[in-house]
N, C-alpha and C. Protein backbone atom coordinates (compact mmCIF):
# COMPACT_ATOMS: atom_id res chain seq x y z
N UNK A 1 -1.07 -26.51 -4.87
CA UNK A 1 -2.20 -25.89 -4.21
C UNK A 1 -2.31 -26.44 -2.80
N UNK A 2 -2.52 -25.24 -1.66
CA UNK A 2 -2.32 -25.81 -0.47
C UNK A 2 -4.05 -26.46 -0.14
N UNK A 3 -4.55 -27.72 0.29
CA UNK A 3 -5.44 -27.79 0.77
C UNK A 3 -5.68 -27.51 1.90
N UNK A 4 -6.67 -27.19 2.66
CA UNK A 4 -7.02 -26.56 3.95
C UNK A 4 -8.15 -27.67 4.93
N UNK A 5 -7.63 -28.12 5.59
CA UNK A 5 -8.47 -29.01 5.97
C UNK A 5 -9.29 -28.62 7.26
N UNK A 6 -9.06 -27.71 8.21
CA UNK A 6 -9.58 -27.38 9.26
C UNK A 6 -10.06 -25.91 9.39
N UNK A 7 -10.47 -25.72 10.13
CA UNK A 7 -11.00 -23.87 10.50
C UNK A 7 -10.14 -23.50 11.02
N UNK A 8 -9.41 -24.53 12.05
CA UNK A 8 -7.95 -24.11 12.79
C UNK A 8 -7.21 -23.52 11.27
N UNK A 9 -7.04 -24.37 10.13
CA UNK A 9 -5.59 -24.20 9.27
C UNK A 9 -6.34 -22.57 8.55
N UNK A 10 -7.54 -22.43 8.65
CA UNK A 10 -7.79 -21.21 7.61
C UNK A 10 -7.50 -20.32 8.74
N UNK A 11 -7.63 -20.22 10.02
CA UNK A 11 -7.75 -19.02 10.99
C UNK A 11 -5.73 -18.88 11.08
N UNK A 12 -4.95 -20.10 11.00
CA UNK A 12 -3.61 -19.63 11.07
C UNK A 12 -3.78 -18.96 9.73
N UNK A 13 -3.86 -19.50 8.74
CA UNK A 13 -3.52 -18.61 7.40
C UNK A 13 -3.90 -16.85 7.46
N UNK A 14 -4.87 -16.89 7.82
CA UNK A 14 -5.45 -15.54 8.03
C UNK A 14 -4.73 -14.43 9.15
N UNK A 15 -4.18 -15.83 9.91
CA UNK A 15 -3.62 -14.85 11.28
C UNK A 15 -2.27 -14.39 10.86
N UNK A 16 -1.48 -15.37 9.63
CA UNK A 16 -0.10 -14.99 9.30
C UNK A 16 -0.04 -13.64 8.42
N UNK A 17 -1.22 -14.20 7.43
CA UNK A 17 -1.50 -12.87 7.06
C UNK A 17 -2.19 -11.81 7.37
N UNK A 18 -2.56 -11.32 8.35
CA UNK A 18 -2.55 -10.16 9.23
C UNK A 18 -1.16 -9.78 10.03
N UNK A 19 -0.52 -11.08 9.96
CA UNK A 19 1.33 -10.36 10.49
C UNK A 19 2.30 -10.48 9.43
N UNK A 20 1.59 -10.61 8.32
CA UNK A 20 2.65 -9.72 7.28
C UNK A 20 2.21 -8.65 6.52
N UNK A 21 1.03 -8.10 7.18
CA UNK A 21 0.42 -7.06 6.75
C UNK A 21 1.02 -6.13 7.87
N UNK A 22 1.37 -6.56 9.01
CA UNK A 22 1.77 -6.08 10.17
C UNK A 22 3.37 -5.13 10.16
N UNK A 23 3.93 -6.44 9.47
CA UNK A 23 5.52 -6.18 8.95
C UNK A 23 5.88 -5.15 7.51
N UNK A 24 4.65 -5.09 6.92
CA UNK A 24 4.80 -4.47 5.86
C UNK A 24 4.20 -2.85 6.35
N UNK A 25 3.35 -3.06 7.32
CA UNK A 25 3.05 -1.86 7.67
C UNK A 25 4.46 -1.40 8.10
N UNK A 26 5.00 -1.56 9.42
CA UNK A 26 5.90 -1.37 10.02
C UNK A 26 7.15 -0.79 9.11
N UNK A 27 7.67 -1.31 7.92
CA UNK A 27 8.62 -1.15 7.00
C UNK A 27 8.52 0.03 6.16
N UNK A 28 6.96 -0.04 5.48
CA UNK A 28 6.70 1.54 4.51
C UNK A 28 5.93 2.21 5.40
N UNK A 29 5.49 2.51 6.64
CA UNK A 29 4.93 3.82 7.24
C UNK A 29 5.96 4.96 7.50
N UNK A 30 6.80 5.06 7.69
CA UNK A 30 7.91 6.03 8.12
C UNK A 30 8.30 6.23 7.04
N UNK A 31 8.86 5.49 5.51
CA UNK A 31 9.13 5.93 4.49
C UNK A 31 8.05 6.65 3.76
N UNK A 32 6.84 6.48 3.53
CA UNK A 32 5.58 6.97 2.86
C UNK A 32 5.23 8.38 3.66
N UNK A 33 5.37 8.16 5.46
CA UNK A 33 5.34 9.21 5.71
C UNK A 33 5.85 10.67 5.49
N UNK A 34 7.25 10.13 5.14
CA UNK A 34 8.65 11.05 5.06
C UNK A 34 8.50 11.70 3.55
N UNK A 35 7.59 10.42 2.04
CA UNK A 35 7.38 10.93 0.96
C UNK A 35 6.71 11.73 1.11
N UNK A 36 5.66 11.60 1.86
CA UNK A 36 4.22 12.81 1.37
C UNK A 36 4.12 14.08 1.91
N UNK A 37 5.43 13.88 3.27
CA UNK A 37 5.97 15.31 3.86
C UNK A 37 6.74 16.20 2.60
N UNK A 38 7.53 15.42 2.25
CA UNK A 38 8.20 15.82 0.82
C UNK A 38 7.31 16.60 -0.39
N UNK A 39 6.30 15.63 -0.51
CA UNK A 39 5.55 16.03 -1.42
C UNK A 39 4.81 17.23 -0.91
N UNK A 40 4.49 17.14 -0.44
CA UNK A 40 3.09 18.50 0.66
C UNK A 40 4.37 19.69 0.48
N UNK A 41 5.27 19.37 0.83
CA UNK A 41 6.79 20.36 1.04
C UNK A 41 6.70 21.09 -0.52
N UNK A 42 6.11 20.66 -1.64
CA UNK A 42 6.40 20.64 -3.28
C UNK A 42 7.88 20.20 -3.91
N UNK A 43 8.64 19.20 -2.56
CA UNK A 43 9.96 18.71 -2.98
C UNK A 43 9.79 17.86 -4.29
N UNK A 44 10.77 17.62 -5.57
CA UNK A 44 10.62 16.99 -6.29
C UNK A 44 10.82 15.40 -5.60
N UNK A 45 9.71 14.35 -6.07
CA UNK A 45 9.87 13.11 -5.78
C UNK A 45 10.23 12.65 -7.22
N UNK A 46 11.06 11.31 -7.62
CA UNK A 46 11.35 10.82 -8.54
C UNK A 46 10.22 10.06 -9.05
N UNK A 47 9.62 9.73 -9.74
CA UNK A 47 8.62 9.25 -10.23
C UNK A 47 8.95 7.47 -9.64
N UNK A 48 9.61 7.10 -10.30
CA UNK A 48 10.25 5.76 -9.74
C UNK A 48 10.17 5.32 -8.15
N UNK A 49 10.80 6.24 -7.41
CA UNK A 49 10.22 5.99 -5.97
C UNK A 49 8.67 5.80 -5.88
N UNK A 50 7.92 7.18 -6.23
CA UNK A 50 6.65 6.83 -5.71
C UNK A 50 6.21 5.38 -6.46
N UNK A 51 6.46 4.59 -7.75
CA UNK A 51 6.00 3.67 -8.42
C UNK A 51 6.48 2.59 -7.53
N UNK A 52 7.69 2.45 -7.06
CA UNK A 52 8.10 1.63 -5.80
C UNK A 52 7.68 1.18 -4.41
N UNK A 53 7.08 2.34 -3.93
CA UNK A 53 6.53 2.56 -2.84
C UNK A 53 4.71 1.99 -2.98
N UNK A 54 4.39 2.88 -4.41
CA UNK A 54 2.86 1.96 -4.37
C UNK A 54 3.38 0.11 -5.23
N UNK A 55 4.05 0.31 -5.49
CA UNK A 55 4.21 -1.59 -5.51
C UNK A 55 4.73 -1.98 -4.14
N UNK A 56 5.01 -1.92 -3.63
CA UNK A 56 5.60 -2.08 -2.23
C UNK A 56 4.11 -2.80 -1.37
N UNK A 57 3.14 -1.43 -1.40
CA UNK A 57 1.63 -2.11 -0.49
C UNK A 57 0.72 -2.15 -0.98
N UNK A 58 0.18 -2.25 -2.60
CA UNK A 58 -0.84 -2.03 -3.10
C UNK A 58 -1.18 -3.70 -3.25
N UNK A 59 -0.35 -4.72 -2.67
CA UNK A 59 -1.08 -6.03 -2.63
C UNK A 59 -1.62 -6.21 -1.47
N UNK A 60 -1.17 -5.07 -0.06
CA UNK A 60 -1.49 -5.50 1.14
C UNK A 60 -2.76 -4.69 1.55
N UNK A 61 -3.17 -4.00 0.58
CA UNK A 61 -4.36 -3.21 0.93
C UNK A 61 -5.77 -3.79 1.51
N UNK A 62 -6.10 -4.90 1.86
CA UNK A 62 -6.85 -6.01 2.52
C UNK A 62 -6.80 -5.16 3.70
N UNK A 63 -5.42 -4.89 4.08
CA UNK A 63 -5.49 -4.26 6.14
C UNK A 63 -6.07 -2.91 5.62
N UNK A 64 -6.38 -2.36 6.25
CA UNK A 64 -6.87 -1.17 6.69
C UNK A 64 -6.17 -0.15 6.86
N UNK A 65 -5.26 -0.14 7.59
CA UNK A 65 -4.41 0.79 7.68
C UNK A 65 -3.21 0.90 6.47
N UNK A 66 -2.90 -0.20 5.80
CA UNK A 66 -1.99 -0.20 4.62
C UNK A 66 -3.00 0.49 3.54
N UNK A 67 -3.95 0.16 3.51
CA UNK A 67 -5.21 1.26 2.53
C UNK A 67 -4.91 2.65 2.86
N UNK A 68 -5.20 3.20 4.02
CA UNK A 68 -5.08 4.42 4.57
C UNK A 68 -3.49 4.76 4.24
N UNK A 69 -3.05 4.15 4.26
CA UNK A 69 -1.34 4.33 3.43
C UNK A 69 -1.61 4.83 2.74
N UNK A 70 -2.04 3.81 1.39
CA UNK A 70 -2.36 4.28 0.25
C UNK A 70 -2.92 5.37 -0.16
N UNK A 71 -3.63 5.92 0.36
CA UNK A 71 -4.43 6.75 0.33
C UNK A 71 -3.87 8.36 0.84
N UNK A 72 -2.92 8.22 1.66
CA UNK A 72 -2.07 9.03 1.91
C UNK A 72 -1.29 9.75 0.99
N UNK A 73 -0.56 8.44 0.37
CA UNK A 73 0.50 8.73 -0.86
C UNK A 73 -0.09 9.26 -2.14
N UNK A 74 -1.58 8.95 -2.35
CA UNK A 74 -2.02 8.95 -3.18
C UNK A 74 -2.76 10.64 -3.61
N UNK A 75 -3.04 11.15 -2.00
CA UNK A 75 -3.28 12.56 -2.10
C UNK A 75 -2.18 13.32 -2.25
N UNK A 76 -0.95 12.93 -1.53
CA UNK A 76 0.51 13.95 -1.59
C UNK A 76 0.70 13.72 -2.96
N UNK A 77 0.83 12.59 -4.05
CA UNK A 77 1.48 12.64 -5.11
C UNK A 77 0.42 13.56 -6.10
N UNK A 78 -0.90 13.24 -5.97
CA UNK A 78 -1.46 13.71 -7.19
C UNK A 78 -1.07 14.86 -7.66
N UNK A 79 -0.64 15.68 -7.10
CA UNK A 79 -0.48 16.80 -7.79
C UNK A 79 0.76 17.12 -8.79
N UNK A 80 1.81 16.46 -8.85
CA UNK A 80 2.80 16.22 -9.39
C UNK A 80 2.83 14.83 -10.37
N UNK A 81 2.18 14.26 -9.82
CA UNK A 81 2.16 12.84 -11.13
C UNK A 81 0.49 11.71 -10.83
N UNK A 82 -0.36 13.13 -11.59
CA UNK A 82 -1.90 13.05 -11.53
C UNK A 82 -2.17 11.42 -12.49
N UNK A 83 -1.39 11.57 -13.52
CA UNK A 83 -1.40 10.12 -14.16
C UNK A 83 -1.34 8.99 -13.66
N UNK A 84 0.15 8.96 -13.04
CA UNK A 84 0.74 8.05 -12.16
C UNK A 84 -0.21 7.40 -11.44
N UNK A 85 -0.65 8.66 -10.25
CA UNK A 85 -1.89 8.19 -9.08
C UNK A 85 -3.37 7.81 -9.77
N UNK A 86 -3.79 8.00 -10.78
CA UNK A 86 -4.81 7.80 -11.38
C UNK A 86 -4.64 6.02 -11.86
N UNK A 87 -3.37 6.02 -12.41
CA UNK A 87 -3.38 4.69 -13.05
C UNK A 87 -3.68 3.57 -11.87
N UNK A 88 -2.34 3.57 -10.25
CA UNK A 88 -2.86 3.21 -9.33
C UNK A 88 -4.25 2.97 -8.56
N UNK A 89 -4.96 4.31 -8.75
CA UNK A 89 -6.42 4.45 -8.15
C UNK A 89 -7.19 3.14 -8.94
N UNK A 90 -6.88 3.27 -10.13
CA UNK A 90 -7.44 2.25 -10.86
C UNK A 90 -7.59 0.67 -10.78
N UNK A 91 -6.28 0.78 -10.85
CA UNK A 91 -5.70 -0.74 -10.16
C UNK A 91 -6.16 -1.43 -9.00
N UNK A 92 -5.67 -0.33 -7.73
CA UNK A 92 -6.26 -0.35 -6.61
C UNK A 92 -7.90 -0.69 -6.50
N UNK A 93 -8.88 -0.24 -7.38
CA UNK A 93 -10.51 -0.40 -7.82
C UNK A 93 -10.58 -1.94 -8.29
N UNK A 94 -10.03 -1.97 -9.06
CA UNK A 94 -9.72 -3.25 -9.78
C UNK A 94 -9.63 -4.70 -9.16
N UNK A 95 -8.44 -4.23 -7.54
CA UNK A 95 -8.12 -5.12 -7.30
C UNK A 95 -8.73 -5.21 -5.88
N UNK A 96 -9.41 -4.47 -5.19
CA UNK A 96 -10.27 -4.24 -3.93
C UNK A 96 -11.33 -3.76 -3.74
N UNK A 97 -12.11 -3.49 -5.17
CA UNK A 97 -13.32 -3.23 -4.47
C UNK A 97 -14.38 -4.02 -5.04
């Protein structure tokens, strides 16, 4: 267990993690984008990808914009794997609100 001894050590912690929320944005926005074009398209997505993709940022959902990710993927998929996105929605409740 890391102890934290200063406001300095909690404001780096916080600041690293806002830049790996940064990097994770950067990595699945263009792929998530490209799914939900797909999806909106009624292209078949593999079930497995989209389960990949929401494990991918459903721990980084703290940022804001990785939420709004989520939330993205989460309207393109429903219609094809209403379960799937339901079970997520859940999770996602579970684990952020």
């Amino acid at each position: 267990m890391v102890k934290l001894k200063t406001n300095r050590d909690i404001e780096k912690l916080l600041s690293e993690r806002a830049n790996f929320a940064k990097m994770v944005l950067a990595t699945y926005k263009p792929e998530i984008a490209a799914v939900c074009l797909r999806l909106k398209r009624l292209e078949q997505i593999g079930e497995k990808e989209l389960e990949s993709l929401f494990d991918a940022i459903i721990d980084y959902c703290f940022d804001f914009e990785i939420a709004g990710l989520f939330d993205e993927l989460c309207e393109a998929a429903e219609q094809q794997y209403p379960e799937l996105v339901q079970d997520y929605r859940r999770y996602y409740s579970e684990q952020w609100e």
